[in-house]
PDB file of N, CA and C in Angstrom:
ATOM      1  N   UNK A   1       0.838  -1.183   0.000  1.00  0.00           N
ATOM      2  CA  UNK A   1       0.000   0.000   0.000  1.00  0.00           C
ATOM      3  C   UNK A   1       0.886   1.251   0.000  1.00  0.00           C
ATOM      4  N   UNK A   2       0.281   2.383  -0.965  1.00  0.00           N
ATOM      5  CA  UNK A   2       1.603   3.220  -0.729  1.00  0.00           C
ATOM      6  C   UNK A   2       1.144   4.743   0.323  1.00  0.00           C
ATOM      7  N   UNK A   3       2.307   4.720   0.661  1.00  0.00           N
ATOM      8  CA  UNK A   3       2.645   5.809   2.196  1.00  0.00           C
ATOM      9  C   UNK A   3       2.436   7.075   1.716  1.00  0.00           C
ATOM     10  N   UNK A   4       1.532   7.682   1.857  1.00  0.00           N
ATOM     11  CA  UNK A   4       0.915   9.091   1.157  1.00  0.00           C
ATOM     12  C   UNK A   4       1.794  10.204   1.595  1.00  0.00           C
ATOM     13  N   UNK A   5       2.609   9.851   2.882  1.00  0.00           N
ATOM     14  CA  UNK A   5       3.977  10.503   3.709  1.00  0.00           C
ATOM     15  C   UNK A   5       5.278  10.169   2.884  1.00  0.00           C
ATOM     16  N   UNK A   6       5.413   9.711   2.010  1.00  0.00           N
ATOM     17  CA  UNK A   6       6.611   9.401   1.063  1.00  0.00           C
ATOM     18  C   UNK A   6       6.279  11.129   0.043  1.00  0.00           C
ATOM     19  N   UNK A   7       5.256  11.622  -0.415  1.00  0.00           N
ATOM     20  CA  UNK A   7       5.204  12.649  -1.118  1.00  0.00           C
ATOM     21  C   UNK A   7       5.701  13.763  -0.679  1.00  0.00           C
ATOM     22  N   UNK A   8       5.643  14.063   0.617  1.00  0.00           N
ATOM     23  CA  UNK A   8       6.564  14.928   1.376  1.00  0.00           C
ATOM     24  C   UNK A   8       7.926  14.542   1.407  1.00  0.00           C
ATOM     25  N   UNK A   9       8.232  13.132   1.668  1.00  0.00           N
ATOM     26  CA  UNK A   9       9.297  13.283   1.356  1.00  0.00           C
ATOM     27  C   UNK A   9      10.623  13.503   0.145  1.00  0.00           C
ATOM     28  N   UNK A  10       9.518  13.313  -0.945  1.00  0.00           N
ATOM     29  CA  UNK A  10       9.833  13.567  -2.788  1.00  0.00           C
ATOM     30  C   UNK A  10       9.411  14.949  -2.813  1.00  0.00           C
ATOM     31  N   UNK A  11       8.622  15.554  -2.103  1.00  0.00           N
ATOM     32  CA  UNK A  11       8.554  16.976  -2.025  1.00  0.00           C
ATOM     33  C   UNK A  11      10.386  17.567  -1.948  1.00  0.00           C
ATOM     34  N   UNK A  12      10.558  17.241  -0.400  1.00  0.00           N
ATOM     35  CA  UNK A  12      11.730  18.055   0.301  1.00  0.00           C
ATOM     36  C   UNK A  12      12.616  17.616  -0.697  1.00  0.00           C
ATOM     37  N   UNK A  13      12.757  16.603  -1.326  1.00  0.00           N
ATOM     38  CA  UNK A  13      13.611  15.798  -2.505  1.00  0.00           C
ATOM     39  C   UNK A  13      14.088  16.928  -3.155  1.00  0.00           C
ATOM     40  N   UNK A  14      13.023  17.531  -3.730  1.00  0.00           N
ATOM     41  CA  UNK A  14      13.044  18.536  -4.693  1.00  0.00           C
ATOM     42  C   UNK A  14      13.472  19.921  -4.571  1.00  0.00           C
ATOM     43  N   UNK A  15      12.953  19.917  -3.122  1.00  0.00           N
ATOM     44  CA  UNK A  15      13.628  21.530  -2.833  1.00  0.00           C
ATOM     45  C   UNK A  15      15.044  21.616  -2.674  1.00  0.00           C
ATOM     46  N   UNK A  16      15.516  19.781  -2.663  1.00  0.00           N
ATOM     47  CA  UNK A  16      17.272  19.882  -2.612  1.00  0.00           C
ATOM     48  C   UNK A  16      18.170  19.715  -3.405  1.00  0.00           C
ATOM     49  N   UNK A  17      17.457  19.572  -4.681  1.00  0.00           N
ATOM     50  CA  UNK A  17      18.001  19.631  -5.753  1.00  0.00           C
ATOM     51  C   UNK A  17      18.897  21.352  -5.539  1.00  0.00           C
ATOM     52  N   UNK A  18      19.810  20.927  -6.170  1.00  0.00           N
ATOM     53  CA  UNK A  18      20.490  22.082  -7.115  1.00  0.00           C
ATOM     54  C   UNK A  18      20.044  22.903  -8.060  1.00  0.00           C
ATOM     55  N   UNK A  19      18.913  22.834  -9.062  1.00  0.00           N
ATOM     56  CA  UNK A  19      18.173  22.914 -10.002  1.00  0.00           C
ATOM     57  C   UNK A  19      16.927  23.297  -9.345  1.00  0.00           C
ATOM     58  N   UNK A  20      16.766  24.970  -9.608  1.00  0.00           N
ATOM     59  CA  UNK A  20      16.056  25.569  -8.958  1.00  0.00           C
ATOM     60  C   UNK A  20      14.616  26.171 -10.098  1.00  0.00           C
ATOM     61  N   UNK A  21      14.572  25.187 -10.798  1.00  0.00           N
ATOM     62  CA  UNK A  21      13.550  25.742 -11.699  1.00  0.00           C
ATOM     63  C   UNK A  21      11.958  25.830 -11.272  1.00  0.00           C
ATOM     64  N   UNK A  22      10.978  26.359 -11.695  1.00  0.00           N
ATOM     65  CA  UNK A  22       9.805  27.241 -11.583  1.00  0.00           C
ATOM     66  C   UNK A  22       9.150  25.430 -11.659  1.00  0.00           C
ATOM     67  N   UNK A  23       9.190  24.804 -12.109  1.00  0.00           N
ATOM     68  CA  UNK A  23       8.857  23.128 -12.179  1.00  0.00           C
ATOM     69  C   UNK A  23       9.101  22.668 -11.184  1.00  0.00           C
ATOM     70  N   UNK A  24      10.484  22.746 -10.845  1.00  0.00           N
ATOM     71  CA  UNK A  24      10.404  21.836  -9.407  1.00  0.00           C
ATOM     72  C   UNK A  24       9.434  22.549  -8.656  1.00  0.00           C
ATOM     73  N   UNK A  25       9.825  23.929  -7.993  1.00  0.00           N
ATOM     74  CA  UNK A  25       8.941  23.988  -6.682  1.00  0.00           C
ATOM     75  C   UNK A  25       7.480  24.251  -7.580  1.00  0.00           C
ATOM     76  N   UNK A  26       7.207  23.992  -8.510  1.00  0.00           N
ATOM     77  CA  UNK A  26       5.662  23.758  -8.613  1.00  0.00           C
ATOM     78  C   UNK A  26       5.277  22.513  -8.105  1.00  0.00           C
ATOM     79  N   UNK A  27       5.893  21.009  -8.788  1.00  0.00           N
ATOM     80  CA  UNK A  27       5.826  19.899  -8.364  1.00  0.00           C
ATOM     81  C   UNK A  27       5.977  19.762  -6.771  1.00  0.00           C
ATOM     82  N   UNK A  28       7.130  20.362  -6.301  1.00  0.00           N
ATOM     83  CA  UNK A  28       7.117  20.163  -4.722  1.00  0.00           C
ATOM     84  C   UNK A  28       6.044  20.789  -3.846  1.00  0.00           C
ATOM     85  N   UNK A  29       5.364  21.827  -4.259  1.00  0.00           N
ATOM     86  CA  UNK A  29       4.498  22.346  -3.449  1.00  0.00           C
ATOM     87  C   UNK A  29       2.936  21.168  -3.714  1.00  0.00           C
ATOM     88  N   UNK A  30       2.974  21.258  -4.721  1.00  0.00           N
ATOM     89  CA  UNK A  30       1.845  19.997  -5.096  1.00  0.00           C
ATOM     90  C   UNK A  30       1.891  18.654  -4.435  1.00  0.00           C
ATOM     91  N   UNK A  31       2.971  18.334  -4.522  1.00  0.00           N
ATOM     92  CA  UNK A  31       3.247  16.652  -3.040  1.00  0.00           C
ATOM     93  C   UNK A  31       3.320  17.281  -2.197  1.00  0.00           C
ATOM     94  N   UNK A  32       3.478  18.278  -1.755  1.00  0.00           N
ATOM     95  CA  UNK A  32       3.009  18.635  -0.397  1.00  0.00           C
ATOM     96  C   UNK A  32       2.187  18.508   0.094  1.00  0.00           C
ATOM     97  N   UNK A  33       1.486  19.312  -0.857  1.00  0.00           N
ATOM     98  CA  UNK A  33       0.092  19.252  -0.870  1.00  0.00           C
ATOM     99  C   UNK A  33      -1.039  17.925  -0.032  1.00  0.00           C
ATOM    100  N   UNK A  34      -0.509  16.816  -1.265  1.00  0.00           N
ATOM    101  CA  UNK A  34      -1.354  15.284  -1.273  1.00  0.00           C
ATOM    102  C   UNK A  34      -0.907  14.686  -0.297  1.00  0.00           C
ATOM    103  N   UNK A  35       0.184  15.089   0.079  1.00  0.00           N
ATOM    104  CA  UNK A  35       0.646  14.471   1.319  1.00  0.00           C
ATOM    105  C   UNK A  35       0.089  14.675   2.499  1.00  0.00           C
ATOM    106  N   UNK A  36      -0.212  16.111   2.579  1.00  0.00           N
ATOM    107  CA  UNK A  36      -0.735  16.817   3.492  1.00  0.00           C
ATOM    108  C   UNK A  36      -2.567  16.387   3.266  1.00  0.00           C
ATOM    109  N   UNK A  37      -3.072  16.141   2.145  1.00  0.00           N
ATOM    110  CA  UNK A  37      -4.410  16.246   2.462  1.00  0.00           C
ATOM    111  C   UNK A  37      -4.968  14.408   2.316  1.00  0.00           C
ATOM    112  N   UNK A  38      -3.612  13.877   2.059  1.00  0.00           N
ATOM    113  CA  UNK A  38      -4.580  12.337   2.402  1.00  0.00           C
ATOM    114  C   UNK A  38      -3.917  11.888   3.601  1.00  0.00           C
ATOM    115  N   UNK A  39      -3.134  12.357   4.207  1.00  0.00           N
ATOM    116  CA  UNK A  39      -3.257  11.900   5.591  1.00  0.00           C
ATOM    117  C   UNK A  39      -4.407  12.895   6.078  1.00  0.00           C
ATOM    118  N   UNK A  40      -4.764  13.971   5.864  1.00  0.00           N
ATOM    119  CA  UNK A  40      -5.472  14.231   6.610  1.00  0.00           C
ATOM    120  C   UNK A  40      -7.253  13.762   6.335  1.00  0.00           C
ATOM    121  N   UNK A  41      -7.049  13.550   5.177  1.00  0.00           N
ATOM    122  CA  UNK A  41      -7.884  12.700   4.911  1.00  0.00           C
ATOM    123  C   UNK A  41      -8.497  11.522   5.758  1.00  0.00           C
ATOM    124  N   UNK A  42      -7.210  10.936   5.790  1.00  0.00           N
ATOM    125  CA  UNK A  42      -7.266   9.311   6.666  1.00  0.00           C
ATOM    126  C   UNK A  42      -7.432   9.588   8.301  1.00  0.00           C
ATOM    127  N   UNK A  43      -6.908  10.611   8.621  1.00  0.00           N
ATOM    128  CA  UNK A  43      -7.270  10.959   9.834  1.00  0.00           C
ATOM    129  C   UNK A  43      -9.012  11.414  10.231  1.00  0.00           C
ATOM    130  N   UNK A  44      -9.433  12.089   9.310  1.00  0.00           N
ATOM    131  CA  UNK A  44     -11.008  12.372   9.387  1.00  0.00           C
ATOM    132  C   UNK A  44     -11.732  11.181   9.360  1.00  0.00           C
ATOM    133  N   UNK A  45     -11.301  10.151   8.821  1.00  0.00           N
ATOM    134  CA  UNK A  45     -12.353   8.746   8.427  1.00  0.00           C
ATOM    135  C   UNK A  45     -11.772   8.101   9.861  1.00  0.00           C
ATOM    136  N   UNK A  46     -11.049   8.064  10.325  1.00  0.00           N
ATOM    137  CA  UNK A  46     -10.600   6.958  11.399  1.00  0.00           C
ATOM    138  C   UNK A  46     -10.642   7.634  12.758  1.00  0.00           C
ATOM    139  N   UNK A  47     -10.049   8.643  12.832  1.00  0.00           N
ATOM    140  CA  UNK A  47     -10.196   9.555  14.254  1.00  0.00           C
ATOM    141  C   UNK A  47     -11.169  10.060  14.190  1.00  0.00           C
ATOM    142  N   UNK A  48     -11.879  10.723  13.469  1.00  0.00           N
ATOM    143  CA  UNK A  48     -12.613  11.207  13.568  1.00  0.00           C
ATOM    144  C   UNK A  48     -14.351  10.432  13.442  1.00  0.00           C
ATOM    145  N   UNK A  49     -14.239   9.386  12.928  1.00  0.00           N
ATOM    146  CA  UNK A  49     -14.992   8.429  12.879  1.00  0.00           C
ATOM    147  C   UNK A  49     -15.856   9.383  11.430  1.00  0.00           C
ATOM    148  N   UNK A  50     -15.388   9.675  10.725  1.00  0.00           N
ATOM    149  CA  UNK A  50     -16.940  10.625   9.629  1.00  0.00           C
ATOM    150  C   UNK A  50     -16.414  10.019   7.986  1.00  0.00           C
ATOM    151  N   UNK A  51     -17.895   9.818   7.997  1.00  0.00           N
ATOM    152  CA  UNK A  51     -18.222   9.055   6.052  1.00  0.00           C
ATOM    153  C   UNK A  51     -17.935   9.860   5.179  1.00  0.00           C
ATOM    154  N   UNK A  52     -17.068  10.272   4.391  1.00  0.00           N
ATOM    155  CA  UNK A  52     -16.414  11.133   3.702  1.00  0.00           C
ATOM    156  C   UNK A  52     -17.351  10.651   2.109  1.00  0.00           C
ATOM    157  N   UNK A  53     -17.501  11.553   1.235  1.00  0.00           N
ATOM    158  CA  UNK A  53     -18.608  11.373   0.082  1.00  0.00           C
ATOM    159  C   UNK A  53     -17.424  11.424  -0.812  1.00  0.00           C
ATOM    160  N   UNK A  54     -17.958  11.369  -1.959  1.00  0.00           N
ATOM    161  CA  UNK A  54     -16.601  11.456  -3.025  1.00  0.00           C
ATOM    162  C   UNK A  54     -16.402  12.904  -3.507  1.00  0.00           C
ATOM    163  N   UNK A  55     -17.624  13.373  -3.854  1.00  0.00           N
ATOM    164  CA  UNK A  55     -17.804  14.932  -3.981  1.00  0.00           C
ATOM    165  C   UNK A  55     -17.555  15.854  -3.394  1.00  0.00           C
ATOM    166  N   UNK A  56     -16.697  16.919  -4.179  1.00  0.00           N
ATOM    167  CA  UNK A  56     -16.066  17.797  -3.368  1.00  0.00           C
ATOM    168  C   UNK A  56     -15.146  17.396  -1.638  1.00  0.00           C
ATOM    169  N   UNK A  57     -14.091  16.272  -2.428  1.00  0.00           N
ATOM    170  CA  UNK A  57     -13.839  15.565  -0.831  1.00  0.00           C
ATOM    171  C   UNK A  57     -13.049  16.369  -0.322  1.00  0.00           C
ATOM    172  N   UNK A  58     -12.065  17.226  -1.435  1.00  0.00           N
ATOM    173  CA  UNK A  58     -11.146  18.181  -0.520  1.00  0.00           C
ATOM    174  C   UNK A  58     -11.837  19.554   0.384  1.00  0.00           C
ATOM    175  N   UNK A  59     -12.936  19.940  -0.319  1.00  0.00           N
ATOM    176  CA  UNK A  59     -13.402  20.798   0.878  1.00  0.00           C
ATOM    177  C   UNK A  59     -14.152  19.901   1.539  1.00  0.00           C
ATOM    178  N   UNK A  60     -14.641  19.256   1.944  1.00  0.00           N
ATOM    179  CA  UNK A  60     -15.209  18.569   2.759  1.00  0.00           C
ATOM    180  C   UNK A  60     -14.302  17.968   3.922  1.00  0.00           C
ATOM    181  N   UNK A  61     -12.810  17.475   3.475  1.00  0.00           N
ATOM    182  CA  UNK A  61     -11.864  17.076   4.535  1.00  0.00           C
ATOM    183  C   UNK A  61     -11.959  18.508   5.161  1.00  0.00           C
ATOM    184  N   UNK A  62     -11.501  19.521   4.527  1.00  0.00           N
ATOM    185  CA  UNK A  62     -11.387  20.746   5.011  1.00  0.00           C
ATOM    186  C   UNK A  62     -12.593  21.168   6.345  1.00  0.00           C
ATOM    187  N   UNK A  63     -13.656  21.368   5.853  1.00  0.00           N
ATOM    188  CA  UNK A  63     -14.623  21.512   6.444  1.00  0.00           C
ATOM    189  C   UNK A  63     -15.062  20.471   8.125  1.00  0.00           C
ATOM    190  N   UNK A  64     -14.280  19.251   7.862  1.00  0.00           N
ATOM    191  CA  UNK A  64     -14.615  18.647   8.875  1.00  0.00           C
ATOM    192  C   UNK A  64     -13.670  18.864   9.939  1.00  0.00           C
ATOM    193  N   UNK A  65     -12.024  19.123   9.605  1.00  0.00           N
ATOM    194  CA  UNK A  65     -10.976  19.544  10.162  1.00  0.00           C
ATOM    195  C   UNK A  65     -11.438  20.857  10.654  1.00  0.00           C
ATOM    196  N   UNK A  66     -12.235  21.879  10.410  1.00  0.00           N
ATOM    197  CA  UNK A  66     -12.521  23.494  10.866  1.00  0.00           C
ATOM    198  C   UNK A  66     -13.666  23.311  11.557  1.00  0.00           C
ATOM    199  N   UNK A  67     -14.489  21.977  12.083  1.00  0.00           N
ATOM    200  CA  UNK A  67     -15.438  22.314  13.117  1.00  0.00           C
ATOM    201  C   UNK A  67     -15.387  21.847  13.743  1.00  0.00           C
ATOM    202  N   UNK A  68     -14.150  20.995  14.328  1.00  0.00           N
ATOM    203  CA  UNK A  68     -13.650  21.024  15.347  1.00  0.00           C
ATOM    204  C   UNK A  68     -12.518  21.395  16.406  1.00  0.00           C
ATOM    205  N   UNK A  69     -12.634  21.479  17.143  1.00  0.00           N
ATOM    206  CA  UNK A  69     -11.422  22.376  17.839  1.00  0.00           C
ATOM    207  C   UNK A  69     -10.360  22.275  17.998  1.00  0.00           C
ATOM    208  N   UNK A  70     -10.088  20.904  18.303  1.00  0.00           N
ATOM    209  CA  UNK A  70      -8.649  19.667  18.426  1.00  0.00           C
ATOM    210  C   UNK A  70      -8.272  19.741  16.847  1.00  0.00           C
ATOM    211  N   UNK A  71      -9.078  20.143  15.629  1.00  0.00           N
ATOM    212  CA  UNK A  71      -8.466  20.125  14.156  1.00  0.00           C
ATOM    213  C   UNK A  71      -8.310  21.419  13.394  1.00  0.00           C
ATOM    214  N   UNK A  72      -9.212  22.318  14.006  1.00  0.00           N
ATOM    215  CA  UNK A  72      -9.208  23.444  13.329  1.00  0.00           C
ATOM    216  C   UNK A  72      -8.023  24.116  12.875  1.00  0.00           C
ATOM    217  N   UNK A  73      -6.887  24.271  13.526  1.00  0.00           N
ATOM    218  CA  UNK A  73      -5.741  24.923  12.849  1.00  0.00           C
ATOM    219  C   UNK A  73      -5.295  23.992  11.870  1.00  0.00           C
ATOM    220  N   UNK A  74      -5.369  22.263  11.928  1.00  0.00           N
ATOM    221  CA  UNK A  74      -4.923  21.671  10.651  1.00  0.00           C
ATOM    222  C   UNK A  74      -5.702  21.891   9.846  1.00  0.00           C
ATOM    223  N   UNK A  75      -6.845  22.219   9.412  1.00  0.00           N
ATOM    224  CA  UNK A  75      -8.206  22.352   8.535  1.00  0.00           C
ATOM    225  C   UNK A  75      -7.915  23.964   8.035  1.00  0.00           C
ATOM    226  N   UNK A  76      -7.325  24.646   9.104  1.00  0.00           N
ATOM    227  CA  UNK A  76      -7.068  26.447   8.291  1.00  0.00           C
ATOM    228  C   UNK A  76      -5.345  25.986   7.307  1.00  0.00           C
ATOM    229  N   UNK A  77      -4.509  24.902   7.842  1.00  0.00           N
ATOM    230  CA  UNK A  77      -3.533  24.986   7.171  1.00  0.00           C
ATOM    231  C   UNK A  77      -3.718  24.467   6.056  1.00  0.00           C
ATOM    232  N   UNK A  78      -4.499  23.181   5.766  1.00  0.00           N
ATOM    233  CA  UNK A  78      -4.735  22.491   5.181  1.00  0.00           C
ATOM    234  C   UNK A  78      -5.444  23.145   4.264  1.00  0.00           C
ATOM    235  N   UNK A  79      -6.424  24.126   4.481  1.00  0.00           N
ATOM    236  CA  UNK A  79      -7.147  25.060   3.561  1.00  0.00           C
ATOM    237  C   UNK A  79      -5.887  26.151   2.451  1.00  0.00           C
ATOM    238  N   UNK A  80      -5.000  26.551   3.500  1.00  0.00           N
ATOM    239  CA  UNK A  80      -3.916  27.481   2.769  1.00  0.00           C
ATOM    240  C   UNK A  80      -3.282  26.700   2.170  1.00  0.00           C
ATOM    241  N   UNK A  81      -3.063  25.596   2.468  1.00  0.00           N
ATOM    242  CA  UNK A  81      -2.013  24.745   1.413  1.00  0.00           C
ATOM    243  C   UNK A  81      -3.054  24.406   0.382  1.00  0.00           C
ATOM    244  N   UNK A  82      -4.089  24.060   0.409  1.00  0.00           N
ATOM    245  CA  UNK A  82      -4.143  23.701  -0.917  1.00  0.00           C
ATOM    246  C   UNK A  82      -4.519  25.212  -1.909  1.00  0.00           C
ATOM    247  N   UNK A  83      -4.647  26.203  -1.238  1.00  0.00           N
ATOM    248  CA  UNK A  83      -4.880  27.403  -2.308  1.00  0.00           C
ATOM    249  C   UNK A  83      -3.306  27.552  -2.682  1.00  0.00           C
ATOM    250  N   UNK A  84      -1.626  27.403  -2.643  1.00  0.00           N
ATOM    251  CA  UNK A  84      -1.039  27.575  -2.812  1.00  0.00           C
ATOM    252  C   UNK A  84      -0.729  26.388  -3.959  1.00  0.00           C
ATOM    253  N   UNK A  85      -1.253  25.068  -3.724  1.00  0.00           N
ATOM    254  CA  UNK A  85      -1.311  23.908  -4.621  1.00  0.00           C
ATOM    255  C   UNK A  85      -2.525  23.911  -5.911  1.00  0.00           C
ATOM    256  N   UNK A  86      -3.033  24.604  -5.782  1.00  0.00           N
ATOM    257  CA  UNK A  86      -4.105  26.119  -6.793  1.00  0.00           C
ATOM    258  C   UNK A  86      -3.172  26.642  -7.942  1.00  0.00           C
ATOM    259  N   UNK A  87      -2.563  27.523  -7.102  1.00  0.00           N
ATOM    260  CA  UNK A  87      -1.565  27.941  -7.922  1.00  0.00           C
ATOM    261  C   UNK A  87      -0.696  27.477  -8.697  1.00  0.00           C
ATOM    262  N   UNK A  88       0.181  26.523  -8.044  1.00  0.00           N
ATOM    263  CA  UNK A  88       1.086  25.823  -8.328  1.00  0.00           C
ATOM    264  C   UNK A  88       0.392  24.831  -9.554  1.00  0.00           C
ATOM    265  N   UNK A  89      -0.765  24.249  -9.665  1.00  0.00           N
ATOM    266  CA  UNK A  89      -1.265  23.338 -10.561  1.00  0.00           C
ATOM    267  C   UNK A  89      -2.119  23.982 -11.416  1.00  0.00           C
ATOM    268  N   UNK A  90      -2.378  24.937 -11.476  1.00  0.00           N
ATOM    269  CA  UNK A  90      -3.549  25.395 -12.420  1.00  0.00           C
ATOM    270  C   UNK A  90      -3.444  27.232 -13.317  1.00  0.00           C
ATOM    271  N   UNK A  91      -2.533  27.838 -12.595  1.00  0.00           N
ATOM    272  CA  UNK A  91      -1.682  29.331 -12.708  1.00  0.00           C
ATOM    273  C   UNK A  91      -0.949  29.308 -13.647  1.00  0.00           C
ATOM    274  N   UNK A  92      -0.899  29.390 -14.709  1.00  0.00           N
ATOM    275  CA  UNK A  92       0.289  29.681 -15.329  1.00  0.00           C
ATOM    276  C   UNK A  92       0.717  30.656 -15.836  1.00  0.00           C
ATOM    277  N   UNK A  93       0.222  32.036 -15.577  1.00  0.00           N
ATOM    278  CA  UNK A  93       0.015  33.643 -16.330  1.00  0.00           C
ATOM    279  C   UNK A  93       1.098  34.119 -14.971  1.00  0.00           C
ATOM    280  N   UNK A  94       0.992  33.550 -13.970  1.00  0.00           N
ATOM    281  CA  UNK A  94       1.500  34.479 -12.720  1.00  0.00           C
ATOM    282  C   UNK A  94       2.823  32.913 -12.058  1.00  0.00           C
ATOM    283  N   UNK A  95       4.006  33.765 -12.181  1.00  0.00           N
ATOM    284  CA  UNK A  95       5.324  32.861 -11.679  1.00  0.00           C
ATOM    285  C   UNK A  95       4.997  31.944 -10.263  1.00  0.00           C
ATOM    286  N   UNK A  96       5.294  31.072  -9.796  1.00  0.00           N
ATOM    287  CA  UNK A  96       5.393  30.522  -8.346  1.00  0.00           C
ATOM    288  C   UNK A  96       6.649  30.548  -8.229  1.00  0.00           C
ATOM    289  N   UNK A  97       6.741  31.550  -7.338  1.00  0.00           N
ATOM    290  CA  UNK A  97       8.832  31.599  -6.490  1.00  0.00           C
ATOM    291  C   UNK A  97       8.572  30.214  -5.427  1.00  0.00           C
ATOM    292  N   UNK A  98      10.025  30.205  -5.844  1.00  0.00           N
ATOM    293  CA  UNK A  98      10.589  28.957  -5.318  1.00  0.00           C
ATOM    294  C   UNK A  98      10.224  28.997  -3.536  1.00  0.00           C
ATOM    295  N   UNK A  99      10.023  30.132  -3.044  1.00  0.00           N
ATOM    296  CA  UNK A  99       9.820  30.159  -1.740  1.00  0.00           C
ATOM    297  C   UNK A  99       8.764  29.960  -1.085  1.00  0.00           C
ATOM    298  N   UNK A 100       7.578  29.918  -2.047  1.00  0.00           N
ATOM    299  CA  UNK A 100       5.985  29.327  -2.292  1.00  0.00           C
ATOM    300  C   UNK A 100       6.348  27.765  -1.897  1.00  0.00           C
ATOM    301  N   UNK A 101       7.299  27.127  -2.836  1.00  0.00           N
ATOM    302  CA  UNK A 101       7.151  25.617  -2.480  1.00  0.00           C
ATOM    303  C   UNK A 101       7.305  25.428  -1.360  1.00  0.00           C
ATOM    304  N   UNK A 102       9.040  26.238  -0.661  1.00  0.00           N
ATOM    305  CA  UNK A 102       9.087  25.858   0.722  1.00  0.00           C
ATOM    306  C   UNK A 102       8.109  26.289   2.081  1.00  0.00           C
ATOM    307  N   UNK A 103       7.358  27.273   1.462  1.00  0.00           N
ATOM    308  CA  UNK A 103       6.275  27.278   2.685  1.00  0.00           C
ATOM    309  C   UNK A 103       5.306  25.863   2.500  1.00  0.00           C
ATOM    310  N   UNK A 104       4.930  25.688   1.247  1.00  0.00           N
ATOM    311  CA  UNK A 104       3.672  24.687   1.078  1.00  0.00           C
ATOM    312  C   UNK A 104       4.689  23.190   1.692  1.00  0.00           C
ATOM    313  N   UNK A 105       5.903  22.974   1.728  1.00  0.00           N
ATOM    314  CA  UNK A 105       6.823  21.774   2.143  1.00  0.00           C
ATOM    315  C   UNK A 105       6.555  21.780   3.919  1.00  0.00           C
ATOM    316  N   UNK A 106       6.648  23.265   4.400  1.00  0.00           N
ATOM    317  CA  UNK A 106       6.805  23.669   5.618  1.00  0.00           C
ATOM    318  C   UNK A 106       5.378  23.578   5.831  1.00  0.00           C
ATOM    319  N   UNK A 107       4.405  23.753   5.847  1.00  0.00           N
ATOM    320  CA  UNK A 107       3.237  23.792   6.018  1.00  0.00           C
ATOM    321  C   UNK A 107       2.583  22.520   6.132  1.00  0.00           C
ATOM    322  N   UNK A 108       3.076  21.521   5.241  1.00  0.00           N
ATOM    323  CA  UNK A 108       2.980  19.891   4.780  1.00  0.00           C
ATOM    324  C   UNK A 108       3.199  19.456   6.229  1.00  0.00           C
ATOM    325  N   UNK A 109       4.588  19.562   6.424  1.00  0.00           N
ATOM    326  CA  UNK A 109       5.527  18.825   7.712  1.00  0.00           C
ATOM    327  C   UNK A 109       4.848  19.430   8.817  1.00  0.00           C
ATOM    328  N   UNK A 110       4.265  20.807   9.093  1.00  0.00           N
ATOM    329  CA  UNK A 110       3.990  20.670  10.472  1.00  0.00           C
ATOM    330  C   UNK A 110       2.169  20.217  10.396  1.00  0.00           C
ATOM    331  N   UNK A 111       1.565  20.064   8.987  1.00  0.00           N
ATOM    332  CA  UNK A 111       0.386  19.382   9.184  1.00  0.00           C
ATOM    333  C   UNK A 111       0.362  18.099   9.482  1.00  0.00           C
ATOM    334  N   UNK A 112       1.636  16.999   8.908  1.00  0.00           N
ATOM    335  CA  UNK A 112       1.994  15.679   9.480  1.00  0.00           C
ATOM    336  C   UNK A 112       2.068  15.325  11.000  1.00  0.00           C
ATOM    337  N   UNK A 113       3.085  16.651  11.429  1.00  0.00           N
ATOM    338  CA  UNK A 113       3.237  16.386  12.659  1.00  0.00           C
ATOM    339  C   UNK A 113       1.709  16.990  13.692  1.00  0.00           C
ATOM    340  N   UNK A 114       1.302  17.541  13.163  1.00  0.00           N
ATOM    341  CA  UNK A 114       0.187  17.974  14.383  1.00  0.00           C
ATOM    342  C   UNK A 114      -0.323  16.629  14.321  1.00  0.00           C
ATOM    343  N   UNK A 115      -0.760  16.008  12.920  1.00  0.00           N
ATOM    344  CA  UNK A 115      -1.515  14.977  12.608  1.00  0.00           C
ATOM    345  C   UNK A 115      -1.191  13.729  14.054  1.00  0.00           C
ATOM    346  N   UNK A 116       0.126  13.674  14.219  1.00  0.00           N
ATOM    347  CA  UNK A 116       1.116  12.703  14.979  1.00  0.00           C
ATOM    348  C   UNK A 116       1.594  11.563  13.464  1.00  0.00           C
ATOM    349  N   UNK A 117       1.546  11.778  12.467  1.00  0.00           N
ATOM    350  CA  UNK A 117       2.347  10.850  11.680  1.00  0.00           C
ATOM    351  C   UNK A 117       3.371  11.147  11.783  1.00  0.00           C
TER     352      UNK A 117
END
């Protein structure tokens, strides 16, 4: 089964490259991203005990992470990361600086860790 926490780590992969192109930290902010929203994903179905629909699942993880109290700051991070993974996947008129990825990398890692993964 594969470790949805390996994308963070092909994230940070990327930010250590040498090769600082507008691609990598697009790609790295994007595994950040998935990293960040299917664990948190998996955390809403199991800790949280709630039936997740298929529709609209990323605001909906979102939404379930922000009404509660013990999740709410992962559910506001989790909300900012994916508007930065917005950008990064769908923007292409307006640059993503490389310093975009490392917040969305940084943002990833401390949503893992609040998570306790």
């Amino acid at each position: 089964m594969f470790e949805w926490s390996d994308y963070l780590a092909f994230a940070t992969s990327l930010l250590a490259s040498p090769e600082r192109s507008e691609a990598i930290a697009r790609s790295a902010a994007s595994r950040a991203y998935y990293a960040a929203f299917h664990k948190s994903r998996e955390a809403v179905e199991r800790k949280l005990q709630a039936q997740l629909g298929r529709r609209d699942l990323h605001a909906e993880v979102i939404r379930r992470l922000l009404e509660r109290p013990e999740t709410e700051m992962i559910g506001v991070h989790v909300d900012r990361l994916r508007r930065i993974r917005s950008h990064a996947d769908y923007d292409a008129t307006n640059t993503f600086p490389f310093r975009h990825a490392e917040l969305a990398v940084g943002l990833a890692s401390d949503i893992l860790r609040d998570l306790g993964v």
